[in-house]
C-alpha atoms as a PDB file:
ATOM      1  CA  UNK A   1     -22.232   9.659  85.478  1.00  0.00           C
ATOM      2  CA  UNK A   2     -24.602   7.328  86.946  1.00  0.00           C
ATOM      3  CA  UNK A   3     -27.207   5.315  86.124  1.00  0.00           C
ATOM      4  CA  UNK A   4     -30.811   6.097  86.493  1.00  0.00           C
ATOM      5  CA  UNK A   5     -33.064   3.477  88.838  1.00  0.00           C
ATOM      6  CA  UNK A   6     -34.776   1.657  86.138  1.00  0.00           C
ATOM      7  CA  UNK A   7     -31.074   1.215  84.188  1.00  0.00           C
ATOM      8  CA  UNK A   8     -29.708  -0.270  87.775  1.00  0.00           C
ATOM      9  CA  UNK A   9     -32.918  -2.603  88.096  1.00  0.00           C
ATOM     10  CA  UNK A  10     -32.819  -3.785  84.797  1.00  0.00           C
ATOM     11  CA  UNK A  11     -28.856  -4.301  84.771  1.00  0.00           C
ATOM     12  CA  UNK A  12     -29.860  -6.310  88.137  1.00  0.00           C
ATOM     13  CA  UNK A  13     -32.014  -8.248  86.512  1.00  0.00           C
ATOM     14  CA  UNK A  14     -29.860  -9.177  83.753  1.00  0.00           C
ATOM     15  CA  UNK A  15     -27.242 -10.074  86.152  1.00  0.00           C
ATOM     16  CA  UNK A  16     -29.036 -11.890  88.255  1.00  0.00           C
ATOM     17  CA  UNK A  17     -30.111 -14.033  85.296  1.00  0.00           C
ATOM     18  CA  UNK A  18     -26.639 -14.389  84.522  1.00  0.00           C
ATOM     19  CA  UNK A  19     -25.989 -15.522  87.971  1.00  0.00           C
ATOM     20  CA  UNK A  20     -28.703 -18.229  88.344  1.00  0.00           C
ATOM     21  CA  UNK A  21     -26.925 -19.197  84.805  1.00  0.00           C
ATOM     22  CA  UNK A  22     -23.897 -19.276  86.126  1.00  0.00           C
ATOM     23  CA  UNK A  23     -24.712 -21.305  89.357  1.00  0.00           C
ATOM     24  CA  UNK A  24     -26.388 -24.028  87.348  1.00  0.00           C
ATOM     25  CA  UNK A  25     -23.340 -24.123  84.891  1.00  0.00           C
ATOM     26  CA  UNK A  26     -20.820 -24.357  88.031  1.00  0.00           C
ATOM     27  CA  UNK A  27     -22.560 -25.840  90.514  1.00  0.00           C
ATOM     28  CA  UNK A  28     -24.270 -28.651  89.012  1.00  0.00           C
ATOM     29  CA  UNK A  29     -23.614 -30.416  92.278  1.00  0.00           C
ATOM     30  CA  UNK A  30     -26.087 -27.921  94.745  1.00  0.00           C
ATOM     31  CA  UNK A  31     -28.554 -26.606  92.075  1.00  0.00           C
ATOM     32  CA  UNK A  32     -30.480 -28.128  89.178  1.00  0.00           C
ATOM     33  CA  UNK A  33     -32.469 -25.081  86.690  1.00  0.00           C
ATOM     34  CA  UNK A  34     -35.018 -27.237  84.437  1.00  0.00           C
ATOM     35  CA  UNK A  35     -37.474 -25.066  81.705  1.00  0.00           C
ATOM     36  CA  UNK A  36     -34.354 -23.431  79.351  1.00  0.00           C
ATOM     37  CA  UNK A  37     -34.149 -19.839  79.352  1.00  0.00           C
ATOM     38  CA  UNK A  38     -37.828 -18.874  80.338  1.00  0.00           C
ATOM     39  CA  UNK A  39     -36.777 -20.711  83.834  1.00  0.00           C
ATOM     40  CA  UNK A  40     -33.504 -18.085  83.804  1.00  0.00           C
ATOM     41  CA  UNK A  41     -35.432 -15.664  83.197  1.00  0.00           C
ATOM     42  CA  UNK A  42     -38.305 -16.076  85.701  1.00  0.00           C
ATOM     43  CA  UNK A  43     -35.920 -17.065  88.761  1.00  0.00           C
ATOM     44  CA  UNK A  44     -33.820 -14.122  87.824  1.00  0.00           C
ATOM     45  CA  UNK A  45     -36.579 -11.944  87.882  1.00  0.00           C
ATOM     46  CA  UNK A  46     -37.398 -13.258  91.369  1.00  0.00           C
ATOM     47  CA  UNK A  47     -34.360 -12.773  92.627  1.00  0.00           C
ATOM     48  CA  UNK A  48     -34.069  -8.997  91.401  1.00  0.00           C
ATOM     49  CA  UNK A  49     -37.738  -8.442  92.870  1.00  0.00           C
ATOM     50  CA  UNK A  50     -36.963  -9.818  96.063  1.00  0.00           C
ATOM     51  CA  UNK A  51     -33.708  -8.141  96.241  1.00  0.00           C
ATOM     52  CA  UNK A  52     -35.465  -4.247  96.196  1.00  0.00           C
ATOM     53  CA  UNK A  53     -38.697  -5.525  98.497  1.00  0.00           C
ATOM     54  CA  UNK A  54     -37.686  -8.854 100.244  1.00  0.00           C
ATOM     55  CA  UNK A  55     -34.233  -8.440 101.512  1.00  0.00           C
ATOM     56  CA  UNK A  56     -34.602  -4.827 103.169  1.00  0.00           C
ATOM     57  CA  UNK A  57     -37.142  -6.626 105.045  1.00  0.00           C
ATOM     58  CA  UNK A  58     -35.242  -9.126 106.573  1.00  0.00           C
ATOM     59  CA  UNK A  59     -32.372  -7.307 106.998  1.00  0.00           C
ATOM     60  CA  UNK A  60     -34.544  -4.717 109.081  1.00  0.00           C
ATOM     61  CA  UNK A  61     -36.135  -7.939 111.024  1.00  0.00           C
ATOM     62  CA  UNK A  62     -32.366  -9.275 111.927  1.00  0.00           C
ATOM     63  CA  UNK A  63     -30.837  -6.152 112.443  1.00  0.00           C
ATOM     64  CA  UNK A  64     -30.050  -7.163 116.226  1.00  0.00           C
ATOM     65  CA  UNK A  65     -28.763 -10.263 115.349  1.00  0.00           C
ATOM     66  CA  UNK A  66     -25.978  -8.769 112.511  1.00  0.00           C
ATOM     67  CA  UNK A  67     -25.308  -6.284 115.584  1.00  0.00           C
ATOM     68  CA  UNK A  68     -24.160  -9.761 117.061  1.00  0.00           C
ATOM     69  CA  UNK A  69     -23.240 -12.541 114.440  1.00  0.00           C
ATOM     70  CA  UNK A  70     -22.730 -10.607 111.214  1.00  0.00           C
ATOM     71  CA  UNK A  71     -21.551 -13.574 109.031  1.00  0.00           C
ATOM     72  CA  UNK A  72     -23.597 -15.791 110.478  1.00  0.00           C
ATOM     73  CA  UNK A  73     -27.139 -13.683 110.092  1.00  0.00           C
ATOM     74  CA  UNK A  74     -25.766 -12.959 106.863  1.00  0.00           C
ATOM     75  CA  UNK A  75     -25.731 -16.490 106.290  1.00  0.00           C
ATOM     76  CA  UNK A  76     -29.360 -16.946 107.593  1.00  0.00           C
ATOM     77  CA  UNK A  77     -30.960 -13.716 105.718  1.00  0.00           C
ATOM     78  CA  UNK A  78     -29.402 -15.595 102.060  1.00  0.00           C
ATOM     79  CA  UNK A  79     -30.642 -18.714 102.681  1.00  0.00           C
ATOM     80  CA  UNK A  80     -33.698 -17.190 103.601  1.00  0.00           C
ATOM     81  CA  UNK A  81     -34.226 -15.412 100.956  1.00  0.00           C
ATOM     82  CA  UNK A  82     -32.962 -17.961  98.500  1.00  0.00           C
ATOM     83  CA  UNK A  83     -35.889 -20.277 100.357  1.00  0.00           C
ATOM     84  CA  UNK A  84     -38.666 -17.871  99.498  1.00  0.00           C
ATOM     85  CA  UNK A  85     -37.517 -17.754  95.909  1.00  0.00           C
ATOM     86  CA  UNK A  86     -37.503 -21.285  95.970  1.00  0.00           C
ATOM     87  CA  UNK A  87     -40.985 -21.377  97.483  1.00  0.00           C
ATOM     88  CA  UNK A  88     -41.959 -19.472  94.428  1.00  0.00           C
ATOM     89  CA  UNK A  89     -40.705 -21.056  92.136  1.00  0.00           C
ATOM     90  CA  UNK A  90     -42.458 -24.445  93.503  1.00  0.00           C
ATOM     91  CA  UNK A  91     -45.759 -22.332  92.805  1.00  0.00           C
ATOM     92  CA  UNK A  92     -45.352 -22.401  89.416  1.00  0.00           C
ATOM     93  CA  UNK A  93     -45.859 -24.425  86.680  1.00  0.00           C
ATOM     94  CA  UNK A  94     -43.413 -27.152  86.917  1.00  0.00           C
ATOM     95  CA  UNK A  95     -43.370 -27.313  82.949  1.00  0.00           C
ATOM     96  CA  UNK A  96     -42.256 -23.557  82.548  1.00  0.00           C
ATOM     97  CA  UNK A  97     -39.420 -23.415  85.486  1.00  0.00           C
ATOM     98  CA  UNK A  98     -38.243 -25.449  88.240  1.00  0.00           C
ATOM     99  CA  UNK A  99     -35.617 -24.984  90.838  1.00  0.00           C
ATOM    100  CA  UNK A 100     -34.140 -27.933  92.835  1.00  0.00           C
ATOM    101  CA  UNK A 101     -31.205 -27.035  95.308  1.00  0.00           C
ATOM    102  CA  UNK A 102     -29.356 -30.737  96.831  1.00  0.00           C
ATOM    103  CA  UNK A 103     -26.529 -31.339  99.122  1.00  0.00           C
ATOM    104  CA  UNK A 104     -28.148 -30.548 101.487  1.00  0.00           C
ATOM    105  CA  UNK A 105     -27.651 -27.889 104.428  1.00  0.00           C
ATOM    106  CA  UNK A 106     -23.691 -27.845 103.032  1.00  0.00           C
ATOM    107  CA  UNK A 107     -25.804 -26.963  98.981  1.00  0.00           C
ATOM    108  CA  UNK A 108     -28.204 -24.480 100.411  1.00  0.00           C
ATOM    109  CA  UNK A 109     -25.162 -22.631 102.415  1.00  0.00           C
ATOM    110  CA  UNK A 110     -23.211 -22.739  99.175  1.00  0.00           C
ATOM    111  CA  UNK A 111     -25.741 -21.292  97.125  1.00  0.00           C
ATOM    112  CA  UNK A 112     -26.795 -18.712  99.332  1.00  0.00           C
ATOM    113  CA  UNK A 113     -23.439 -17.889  99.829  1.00  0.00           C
ATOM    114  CA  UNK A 114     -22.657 -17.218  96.226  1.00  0.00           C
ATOM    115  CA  UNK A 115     -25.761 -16.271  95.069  1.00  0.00           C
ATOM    116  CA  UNK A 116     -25.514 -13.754  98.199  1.00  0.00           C
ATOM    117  CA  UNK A 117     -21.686 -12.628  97.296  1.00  0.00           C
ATOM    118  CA  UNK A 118     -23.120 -12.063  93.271  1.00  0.00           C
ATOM    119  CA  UNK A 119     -25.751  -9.652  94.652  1.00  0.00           C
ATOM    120  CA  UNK A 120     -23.539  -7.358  96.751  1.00  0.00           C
ATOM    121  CA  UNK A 121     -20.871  -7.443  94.249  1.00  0.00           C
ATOM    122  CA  UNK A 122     -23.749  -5.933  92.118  1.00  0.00           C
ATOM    123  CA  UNK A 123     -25.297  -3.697  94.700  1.00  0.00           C
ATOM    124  CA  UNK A 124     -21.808  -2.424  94.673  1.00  0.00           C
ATOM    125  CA  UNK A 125     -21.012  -2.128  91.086  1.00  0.00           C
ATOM    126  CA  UNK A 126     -24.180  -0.757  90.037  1.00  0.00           C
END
């Protein structure tokens, strides 16, 4: 039996919540989640959106490139798309949610990479 689209986007979304969580909790180091659960919630959100719109996107853009480098690009695309989150998230009110990724390059390859292994594990799953 499968799920219909809105069950799959909303299980998403709940598990990308659960992965920003999860990041924060384990990675204290590379990422820093200030605002409680509204902030969770709202990056989680962002993630889920930019996963069905965003990341077909760039995927199309750097299809030559994965032809090429796969790991690599796939590298690139996460951190890309973790960056426009980010951007975001720096729109907002600072009060509400706010997202700080350190460590530099080595933090914002970490993160993508994880945050980029928890979404195809889902994309998978679900």
């Amino acid at each position: 039996m499968s799920l219909s689209l809105p069950s799959r986007i909303a299980l998403r979304a709940v598990g990308n919540i659960l992965l920003i969580l999860g990041v924060n909790s384990y990675l204290p180091q590379y990422v820093a989640v200030f605002g409680g659960a509204p902030a969770y919630v709202i990056i989680g959100s962002l993630l889920t959106l930019g996963n069905l719109f965003l990341r077909p996107l760039l995927n199309v853009v750097t299809f030559p490139f994965h032809l090429l480098f796969t790991l690599a690009t796939t590298i690139v695309v996460n951190g890309l798309f973790l960056w426009l989150v980010y951007q975001f998230v720096l729109l907002m009110d600072p009060a509400i949610v706010s997202l700080a990724i350190t460590g530099g390059i080595m933090g914002w390859i970490v993160v993508s990479c994880v945050i980029g292994a928890g979404n195809w594990v889902m994309k998978h799953v679900l």
